[in-house]
Protein backbone atom coordinates (compact mmCIF):
# COMPACT_ATOMS: atom_id res chain seq x y z
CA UNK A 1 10.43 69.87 62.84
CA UNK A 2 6.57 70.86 63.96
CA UNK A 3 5.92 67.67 61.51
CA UNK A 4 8.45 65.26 62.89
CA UNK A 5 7.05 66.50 66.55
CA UNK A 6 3.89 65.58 65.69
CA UNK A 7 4.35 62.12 64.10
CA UNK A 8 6.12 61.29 67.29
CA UNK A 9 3.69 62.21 69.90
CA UNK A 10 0.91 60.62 67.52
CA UNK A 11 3.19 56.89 67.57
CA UNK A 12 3.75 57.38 71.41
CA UNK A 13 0.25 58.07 72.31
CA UNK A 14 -0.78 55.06 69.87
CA UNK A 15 1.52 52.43 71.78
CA UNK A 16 1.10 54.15 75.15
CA UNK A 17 -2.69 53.17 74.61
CA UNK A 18 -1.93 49.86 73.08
CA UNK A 19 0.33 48.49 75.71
CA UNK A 20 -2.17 49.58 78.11
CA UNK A 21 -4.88 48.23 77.17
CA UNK A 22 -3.37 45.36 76.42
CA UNK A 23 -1.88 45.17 80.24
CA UNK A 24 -5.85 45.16 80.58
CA UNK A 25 -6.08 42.20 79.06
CA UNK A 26 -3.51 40.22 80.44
CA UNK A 27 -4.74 41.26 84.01
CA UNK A 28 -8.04 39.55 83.11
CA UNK A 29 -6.44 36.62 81.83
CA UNK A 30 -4.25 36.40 85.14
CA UNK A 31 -7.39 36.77 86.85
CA UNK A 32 -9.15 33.82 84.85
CA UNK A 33 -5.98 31.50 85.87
CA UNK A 34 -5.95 32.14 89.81
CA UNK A 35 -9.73 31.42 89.47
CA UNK A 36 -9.26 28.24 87.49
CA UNK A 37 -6.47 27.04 90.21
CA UNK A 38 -8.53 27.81 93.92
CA UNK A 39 -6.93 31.00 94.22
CA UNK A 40 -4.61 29.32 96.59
CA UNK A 41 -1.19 30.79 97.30
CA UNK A 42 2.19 28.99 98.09
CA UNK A 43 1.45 29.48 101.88
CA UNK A 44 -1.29 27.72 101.08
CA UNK A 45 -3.53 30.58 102.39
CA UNK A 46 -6.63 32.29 99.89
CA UNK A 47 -5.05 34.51 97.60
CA UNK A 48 -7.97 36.90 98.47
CA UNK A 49 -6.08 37.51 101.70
CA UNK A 50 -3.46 39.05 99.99
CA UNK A 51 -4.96 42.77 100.52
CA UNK A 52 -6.11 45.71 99.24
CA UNK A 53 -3.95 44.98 96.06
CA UNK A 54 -5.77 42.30 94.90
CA UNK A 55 -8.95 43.71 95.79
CA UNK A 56 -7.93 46.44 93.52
CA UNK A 57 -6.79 44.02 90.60
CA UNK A 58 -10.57 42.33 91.43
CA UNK A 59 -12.09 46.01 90.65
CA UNK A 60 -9.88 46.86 87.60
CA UNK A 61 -10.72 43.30 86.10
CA UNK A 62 -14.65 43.98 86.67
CA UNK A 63 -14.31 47.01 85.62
CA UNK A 64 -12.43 45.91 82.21
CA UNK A 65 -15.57 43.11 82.14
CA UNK A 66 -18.63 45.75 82.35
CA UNK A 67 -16.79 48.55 80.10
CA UNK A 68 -17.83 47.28 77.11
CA UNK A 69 -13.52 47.70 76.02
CA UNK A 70 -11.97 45.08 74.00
CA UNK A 71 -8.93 44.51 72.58
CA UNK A 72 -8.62 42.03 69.30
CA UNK A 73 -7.07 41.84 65.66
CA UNK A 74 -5.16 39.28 63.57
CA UNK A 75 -2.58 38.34 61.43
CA UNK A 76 -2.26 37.83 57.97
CA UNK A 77 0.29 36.54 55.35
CA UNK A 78 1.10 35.00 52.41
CA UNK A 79 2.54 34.00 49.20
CA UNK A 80 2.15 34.10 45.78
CA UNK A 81 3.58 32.58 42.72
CA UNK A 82 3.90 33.99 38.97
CA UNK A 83 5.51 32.56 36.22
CA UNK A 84 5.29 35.52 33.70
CA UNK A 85 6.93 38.07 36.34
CA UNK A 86 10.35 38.86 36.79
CA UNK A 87 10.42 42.18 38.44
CA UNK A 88 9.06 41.61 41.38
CA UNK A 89 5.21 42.88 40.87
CA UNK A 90 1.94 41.63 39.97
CA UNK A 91 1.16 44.60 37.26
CA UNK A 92 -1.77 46.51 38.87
CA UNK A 93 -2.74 44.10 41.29
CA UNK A 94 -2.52 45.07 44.76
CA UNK A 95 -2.49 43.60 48.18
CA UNK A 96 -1.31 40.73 46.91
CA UNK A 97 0.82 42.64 44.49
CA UNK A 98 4.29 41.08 45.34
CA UNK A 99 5.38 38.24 42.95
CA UNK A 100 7.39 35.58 43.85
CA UNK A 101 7.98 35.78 47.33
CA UNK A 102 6.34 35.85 50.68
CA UNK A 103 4.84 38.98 52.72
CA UNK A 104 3.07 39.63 56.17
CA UNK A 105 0.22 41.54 54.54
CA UNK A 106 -1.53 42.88 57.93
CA UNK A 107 -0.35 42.67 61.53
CA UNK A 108 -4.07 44.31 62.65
CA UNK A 109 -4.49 45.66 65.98
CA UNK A 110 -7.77 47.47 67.01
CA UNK A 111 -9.16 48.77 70.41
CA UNK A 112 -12.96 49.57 70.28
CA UNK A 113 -16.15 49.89 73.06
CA UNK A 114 -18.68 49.20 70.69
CA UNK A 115 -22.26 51.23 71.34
CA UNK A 116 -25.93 49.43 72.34
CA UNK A 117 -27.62 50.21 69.00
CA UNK A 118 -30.95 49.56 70.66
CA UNK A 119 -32.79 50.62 73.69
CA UNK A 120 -34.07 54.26 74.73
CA UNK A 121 -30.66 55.17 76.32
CA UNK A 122 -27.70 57.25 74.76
CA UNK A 123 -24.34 55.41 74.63
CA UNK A 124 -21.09 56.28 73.61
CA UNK A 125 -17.88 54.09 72.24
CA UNK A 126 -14.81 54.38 69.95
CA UNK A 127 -12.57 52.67 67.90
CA UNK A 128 -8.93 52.59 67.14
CA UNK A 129 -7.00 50.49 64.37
CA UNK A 130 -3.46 50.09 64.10
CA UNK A 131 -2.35 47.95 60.79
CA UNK A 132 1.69 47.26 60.20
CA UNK A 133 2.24 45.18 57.19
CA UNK A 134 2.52 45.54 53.45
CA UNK A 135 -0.96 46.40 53.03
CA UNK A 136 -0.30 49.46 54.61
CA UNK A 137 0.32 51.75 51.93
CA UNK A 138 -2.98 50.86 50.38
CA UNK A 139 -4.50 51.94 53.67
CA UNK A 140 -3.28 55.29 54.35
CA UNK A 141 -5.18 58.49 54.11
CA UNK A 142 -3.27 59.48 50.67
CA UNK A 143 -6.30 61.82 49.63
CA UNK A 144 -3.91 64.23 49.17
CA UNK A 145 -2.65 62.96 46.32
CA UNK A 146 1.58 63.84 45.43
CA UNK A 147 0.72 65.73 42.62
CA UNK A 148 -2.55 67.67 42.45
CA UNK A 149 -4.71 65.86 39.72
CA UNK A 150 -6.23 69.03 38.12
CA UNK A 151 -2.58 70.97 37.17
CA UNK A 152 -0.32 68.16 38.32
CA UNK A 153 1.76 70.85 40.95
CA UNK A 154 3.48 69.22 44.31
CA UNK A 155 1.52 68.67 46.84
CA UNK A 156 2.03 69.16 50.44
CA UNK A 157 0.65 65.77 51.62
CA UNK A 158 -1.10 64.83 54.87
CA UNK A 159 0.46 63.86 57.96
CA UNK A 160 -1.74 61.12 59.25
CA UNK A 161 -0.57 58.25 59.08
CA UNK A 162 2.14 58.68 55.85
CA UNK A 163 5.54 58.31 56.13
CA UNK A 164 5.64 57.06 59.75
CA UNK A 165 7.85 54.02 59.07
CA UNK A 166 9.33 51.63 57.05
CA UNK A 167 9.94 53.63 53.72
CA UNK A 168 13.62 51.94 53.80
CA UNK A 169 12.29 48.16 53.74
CA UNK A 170 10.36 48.99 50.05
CA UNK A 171 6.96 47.14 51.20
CA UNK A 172 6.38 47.74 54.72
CA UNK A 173 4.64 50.22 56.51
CA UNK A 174 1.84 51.93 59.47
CA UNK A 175 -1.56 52.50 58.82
CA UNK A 176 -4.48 54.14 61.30
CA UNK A 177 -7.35 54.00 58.77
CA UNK A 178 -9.32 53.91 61.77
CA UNK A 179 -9.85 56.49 64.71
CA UNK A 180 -13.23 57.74 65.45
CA UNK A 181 -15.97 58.24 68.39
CA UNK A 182 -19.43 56.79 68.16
CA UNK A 183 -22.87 57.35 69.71
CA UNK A 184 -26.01 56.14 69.78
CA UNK A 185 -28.67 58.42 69.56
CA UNK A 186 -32.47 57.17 70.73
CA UNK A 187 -34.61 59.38 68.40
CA UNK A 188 -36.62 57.18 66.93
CA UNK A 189 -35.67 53.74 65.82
CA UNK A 190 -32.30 54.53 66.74
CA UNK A 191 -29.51 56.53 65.18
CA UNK A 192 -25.96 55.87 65.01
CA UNK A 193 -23.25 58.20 64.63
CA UNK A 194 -19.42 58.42 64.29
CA UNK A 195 -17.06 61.28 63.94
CA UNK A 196 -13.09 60.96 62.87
CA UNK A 197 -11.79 58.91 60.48
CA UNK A 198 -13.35 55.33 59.55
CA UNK A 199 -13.74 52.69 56.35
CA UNK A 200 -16.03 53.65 53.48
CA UNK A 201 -19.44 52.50 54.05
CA UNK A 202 -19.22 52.11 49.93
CA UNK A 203 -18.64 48.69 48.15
CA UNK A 204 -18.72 45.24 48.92
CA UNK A 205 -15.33 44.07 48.98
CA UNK A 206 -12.85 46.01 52.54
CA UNK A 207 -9.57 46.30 53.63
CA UNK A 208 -10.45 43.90 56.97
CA UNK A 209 -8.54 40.52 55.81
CA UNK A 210 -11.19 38.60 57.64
CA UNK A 211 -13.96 40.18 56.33
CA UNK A 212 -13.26 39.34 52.47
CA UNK A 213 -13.58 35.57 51.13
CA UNK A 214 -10.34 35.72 48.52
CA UNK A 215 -6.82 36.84 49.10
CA UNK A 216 -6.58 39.15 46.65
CA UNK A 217 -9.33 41.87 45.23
CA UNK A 218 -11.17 43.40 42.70
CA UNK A 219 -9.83 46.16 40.45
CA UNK A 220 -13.39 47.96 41.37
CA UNK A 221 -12.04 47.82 45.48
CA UNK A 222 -8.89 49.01 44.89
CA UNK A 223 -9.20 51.13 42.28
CA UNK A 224 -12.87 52.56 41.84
CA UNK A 225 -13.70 53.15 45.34
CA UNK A 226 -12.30 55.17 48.69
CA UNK A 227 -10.57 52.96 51.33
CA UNK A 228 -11.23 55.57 54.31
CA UNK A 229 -12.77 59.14 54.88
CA UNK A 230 -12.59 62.01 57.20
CA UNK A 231 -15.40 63.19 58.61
CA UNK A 232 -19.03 61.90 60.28
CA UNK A 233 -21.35 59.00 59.23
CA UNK A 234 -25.03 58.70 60.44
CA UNK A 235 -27.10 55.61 60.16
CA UNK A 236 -30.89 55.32 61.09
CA UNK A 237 -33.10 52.31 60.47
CA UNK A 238 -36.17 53.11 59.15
CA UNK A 239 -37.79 49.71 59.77
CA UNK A 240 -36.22 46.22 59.75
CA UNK A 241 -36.37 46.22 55.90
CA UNK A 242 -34.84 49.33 55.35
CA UNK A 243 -31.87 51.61 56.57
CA UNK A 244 -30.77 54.97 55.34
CA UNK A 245 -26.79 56.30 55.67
CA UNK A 246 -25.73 60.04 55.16
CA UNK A 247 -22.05 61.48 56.40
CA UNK A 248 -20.36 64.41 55.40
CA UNK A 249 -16.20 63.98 54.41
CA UNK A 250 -13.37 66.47 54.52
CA UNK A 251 -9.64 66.09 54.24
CA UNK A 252 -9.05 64.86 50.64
CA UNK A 253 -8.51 66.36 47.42
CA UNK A 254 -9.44 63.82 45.85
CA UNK A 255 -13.32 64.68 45.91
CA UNK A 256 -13.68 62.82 49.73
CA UNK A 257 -11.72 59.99 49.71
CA UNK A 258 -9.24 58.97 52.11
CA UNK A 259 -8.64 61.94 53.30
CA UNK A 260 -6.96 63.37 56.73
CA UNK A 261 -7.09 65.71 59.64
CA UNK A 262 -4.66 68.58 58.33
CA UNK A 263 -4.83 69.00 54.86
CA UNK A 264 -8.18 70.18 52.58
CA UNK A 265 -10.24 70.69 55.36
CA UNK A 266 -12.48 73.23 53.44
CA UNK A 267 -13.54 71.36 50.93
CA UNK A 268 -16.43 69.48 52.33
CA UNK A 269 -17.98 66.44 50.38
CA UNK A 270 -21.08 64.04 51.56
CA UNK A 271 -21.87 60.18 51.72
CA UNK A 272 -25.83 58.89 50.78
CA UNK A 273 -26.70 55.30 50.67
CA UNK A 274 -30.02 53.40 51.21
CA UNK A 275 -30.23 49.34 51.91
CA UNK A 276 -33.22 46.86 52.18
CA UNK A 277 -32.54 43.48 53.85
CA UNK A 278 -36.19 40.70 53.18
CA UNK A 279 -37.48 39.75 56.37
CA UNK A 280 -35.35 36.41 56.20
CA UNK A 281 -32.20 38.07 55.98
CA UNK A 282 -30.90 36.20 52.78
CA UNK A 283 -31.33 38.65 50.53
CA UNK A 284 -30.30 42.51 50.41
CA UNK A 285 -30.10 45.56 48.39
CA UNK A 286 -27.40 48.46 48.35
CA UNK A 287 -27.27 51.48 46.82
CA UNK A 288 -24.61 54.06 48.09
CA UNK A 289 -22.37 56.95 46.80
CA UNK A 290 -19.98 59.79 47.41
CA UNK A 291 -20.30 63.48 45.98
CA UNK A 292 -17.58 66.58 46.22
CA UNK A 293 -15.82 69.08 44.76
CA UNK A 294 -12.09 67.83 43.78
CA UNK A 295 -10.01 69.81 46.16
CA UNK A 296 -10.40 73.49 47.39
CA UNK A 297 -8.41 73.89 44.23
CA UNK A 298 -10.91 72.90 42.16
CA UNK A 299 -14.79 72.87 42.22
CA UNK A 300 -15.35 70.21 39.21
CA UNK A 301 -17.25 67.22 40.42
CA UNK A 302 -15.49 64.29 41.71
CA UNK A 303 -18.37 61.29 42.09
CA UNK A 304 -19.28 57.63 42.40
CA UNK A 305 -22.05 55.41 43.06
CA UNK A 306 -22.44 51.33 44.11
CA UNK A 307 -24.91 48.75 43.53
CA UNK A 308 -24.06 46.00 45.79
CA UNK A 309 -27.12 43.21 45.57
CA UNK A 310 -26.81 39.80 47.79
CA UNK A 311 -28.59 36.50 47.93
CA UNK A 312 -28.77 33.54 49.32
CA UNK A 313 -29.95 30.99 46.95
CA UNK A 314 -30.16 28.16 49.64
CA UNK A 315 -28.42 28.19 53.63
CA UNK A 316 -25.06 27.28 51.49
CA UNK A 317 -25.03 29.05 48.67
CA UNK A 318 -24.44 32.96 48.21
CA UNK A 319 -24.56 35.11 45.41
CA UNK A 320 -23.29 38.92 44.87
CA UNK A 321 -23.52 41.11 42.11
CA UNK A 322 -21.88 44.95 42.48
CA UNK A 323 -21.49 47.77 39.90
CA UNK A 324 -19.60 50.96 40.34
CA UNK A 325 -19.78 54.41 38.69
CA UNK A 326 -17.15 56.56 38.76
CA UNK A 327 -16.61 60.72 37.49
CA UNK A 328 -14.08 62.68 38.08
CA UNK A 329 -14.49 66.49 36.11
CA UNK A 330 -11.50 68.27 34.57
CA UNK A 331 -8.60 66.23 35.46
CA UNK A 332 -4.79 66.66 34.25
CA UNK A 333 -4.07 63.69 31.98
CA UNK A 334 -1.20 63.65 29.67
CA UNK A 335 -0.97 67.60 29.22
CA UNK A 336 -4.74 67.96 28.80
CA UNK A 337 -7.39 68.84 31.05
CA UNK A 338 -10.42 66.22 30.85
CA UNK A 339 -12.92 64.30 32.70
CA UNK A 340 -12.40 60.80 33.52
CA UNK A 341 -15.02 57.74 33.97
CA UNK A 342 -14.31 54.33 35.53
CA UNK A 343 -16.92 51.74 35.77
CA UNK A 344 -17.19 47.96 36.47
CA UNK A 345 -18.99 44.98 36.89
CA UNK A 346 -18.04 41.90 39.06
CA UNK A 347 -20.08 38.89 40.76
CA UNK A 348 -18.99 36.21 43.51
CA UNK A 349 -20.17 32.95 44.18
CA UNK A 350 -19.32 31.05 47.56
CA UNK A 351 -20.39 27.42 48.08
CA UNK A 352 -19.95 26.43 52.06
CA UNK A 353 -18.98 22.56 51.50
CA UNK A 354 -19.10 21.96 55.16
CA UNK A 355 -18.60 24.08 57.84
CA UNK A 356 -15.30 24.72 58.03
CA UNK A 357 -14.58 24.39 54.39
CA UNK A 358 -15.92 27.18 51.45
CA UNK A 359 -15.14 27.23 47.51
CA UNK A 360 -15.87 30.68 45.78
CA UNK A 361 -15.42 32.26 42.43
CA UNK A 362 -15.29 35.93 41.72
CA UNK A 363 -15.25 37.02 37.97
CA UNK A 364 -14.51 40.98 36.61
CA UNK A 365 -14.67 43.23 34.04
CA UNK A 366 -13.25 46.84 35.03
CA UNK A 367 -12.74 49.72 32.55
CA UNK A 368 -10.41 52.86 33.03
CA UNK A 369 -11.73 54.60 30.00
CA UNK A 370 -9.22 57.45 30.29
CA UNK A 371 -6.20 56.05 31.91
CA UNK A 372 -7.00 57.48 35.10
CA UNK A 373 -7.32 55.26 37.78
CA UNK A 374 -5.57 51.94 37.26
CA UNK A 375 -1.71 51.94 37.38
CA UNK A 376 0.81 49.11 36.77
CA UNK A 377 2.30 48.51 38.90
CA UNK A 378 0.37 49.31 41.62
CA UNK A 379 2.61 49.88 44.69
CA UNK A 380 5.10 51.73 42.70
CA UNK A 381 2.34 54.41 41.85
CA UNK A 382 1.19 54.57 45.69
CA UNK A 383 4.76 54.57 47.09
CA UNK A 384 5.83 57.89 44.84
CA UNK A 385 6.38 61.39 46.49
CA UNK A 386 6.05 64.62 45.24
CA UNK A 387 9.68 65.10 43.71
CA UNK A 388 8.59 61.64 41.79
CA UNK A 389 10.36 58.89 43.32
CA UNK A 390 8.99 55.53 44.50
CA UNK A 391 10.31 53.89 47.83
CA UNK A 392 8.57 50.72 46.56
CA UNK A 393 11.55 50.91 44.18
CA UNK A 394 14.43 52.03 46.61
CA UNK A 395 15.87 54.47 47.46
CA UNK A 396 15.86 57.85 45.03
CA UNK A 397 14.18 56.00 42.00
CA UNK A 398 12.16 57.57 40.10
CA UNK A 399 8.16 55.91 39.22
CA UNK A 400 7.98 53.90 36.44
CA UNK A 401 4.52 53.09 36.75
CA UNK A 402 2.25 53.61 33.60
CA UNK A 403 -1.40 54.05 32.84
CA UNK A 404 -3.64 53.94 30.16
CA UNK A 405 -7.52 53.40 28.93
CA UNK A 406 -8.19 50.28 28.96
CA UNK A 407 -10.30 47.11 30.00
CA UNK A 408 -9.55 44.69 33.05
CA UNK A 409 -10.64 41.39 33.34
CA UNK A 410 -9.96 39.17 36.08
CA UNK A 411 -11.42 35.66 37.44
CA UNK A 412 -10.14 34.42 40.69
CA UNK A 413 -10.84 30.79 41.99
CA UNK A 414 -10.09 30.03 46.12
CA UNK A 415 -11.28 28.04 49.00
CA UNK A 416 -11.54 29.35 53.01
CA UNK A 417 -10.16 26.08 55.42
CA UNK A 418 -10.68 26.06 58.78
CA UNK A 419 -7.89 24.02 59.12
CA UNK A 420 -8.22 23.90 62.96
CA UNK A 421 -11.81 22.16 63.16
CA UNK A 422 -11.00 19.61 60.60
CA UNK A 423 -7.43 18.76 62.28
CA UNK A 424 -9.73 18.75 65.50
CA UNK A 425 -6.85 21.17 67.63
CA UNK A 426 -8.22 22.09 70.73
CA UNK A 427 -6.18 25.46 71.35
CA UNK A 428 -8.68 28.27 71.42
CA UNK A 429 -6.58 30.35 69.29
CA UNK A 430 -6.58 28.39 66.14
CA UNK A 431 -10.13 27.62 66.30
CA UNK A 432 -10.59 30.57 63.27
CA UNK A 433 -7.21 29.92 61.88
CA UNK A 434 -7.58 29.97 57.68
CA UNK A 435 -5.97 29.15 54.97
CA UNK A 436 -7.23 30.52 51.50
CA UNK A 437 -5.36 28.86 48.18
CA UNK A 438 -6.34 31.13 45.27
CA UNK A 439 -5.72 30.83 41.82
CA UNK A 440 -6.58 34.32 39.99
CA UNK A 441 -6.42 35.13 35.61
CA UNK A 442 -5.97 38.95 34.60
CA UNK A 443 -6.08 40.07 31.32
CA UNK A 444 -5.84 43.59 29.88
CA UNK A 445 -7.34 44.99 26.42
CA UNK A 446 -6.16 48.28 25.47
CA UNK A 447 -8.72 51.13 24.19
CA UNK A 448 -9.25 52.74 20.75
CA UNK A 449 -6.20 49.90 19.30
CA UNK A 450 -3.72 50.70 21.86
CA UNK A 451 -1.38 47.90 22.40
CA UNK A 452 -1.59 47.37 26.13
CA UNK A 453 0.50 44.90 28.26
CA UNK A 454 0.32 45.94 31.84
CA UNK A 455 2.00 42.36 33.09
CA UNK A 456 5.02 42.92 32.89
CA UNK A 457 5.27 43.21 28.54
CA UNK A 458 2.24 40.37 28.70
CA UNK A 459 -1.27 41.27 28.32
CA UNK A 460 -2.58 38.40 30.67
CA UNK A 461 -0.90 36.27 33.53
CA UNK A 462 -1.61 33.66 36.23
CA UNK A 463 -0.61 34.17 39.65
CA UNK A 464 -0.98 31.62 42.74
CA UNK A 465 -1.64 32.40 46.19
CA UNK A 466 -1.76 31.07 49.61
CA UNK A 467 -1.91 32.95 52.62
CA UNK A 468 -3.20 32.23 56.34
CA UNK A 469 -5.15 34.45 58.57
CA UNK A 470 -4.81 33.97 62.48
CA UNK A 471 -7.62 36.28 64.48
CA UNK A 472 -6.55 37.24 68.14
């Protein structure tokens, strides 16, 4: 009941906040429109003689202007289509992990004052995301994993953002992989600092639909790297070359990652990273990692490091290159406790045609030596409680996702259209409306001779995508 209690007043608070601020908003669009029409009423006297009300809606609307508040998001979608499927998954790729059929991958809400990062004056902001879609589930702080990874025992899970909603419709569901304070510091060149929960500062690829070029992602995004953490993140630029990034993490047992705010809070983990930008901005450097213990169950080591590099061989052409590192010390995996190791490599190339039209390629090669990391498929293995059954399936069905060491290679093909400049539509809201076509290979190759077909009894497939991305 104490958890039910609290998973309500945590949904109330979060749309007593959203529909306020967004009243905010819609008062200073109000505002804009009596401006734009004389401010004349139907007596044909100045609105402004209305009162002390409007002087009050005047006030509220400057003050919504000067805060520094704002209210934004977007909504994404999509389809995709593959022949080899017939059971309604991709194998063990996510986000776009549905075959077949359509899904509204992110309905994004976030409320944020961003800080001054400059200047010899402390500021303060926040930020608050709200995501409803069927990305959620790949969101969520599930660092508390539903069966402990050192003696495979039920777990007690967190209550952050899990469970909230949805478990009946198979794919949808809540995330908050965002809620933290933030403050600028002015020791120095400046530090920056947030405290609560927030997106790893780790990797290239992010959960953000806008801020990734394809549809669908890497195997080293979704399964070598932390979506979110708990805890605080510092960043201080040394110079305008170079910037150093430290945090500690809490919440997980799952050595840091995506962890919450009530479960594993002793076992305290940290974040390290290091970037150089050239004085032209087109080319950068970053090196980045996490370090804990597993769980307050277990001190073995649970690591990972990043190489991201970027260029920019001319204004239109970029170029990136990460690799990822992965450890995990004395795991549980079929009966027998053993480390694990995951490591990658994968590149993307974008080509900006003309302004509101891009072509890209991304090619992969991910291994899960031990069978640790990469499961087919992938929402069925995220969905699972700790009795063992997978809402992704239904209701009381048990997982039937598998694992096993092996290699992953993948080669995705797209385009980003602004399909709103070239049409020439005037509407402000579909100026950054995009369309992204993607055509994307995966192929698996079992280790030491095993026989491997994660796709569905194939060992490769084809899948095609389109999906559209609105920003508001």
């Amino acid at each position: 009941m104490l958890r039910i209690t609290r998973i309500r007043s945590r949904t109330v608070f979060a749309s007593v906040v959203g529909i306020l601020a967004i009243a905010v908003n819609a008062t200073n669009a109000n505002a804009d429109t009596y401006s734009s029409n004389g401010n004349t009423g139907s007596n044909g006297n100045s609105a402004k003689g209305n009162g002390a009300g409007t002087t009050a809606l005047d006030t509220a609307v400057e003050w919504y202007k000067d805060s520094g508040i704002r209210l934004g998001g977007w909504i994404n979608g999509g389809a995709t289509f593959n022949p080899s499927q017939s059971n309604g998954f991709n194998g063990p790729v996510t986000f776009t992990d549905q075959s077949n059929r359509a899904q509204l991958n992110q309905f994004y809400v976030y409320l944020q004052r961003a800080v001054v990062a400059e200047g010899s004056s402390w500021d303060f902001g926040f930020r608050a995301d709200f995501m409803f879609g069927s990305d959620a589930i790949f969101t969520q702080a599930y660092g508390v994993p539903a069966f402990d990874v050192t003696t495979g025992q039920p777990l007690s899970r967190s209550n952050w953002d899990l469970d909230l909603c949805c478990a009946s419709t198979k794919y949808y569901g809540v995330a908050f992989p965002q809620a933290f304070a933030e403050a600028y510091v002015p020791v120095g060149n400046g530090l920056n600092v947030k405290v609560g929960h927030f997106y790893t500062p780790i990797g290239y690829e992010s959960v953000p639909a806008p801020d990734n070029f394809f549809y669908s992602h890497a195997y080293t995004m979704q399964y070598g790297e932390p979506f979110t953490h708990t805890g605080g993140l510092g960043n201080y630029n040394i110079n305008k070359n170079w910037m150093l990034m430290g945090g500690v993490t809490t919440g997980s047992a799952t050595g840091g990652w995506d962890g919450g705010f009530d479960k594993q809070l002793g076992n305290w983990g940290g974040l390290a990273g290091i970037t150089w930008t050239s004085d032209d901005m087109g080319s950068s450097a970053n090196l980045s990692g996490s370090y804990s213990a597993t769980s307050t169950r277990s001190s073995e080591p649970w690591m990972l490091y990043s190489l991201v590099l970027k260029h920019k061989f001319t204004p239109k052409t970029h170029f990136v290159f990460q690799h990822d590192h992965g450890f995990a010390g004395g795991v549980l995996l079929n009966g027998v406790i053993q480390d694990a190791e995951w490591y990658g490599i994968n590149t993307h190339f974008y080509y900006d045609l003309m302004p509101e039209l891009s072509v890209g390629v991304r090619a992969e090669w991910f291994r899960d030596r031990d069978g640790f990391r990469v499961f087919s498929p992938g929402r069925v293995a995220a969905a699972t409680n700790n009795r063992g059954f997978s809402y992704a399936l239904g209701s009381n069905q048990l997982n039937n996702s598998f694992a096993a060491p092996a290699d992953y290679y993948g080669v995705t093909v797209g385009m980003n259209w602004k399909a709103a400049k070239t049409l020439k539509l005037d509407w402000k809201a579909m100026q950054q409306f995009n369309v992204r076509p993607n055509v994307r290979y995966d192929a698996a190759d079992g280790l030491h001779g095993l026989d491997y077909r994660p796709f569905a009894g194939h060992r490769d497939q084809v899948v095609l995508s389109l999906d559209f991305m609105v920003p508001f």
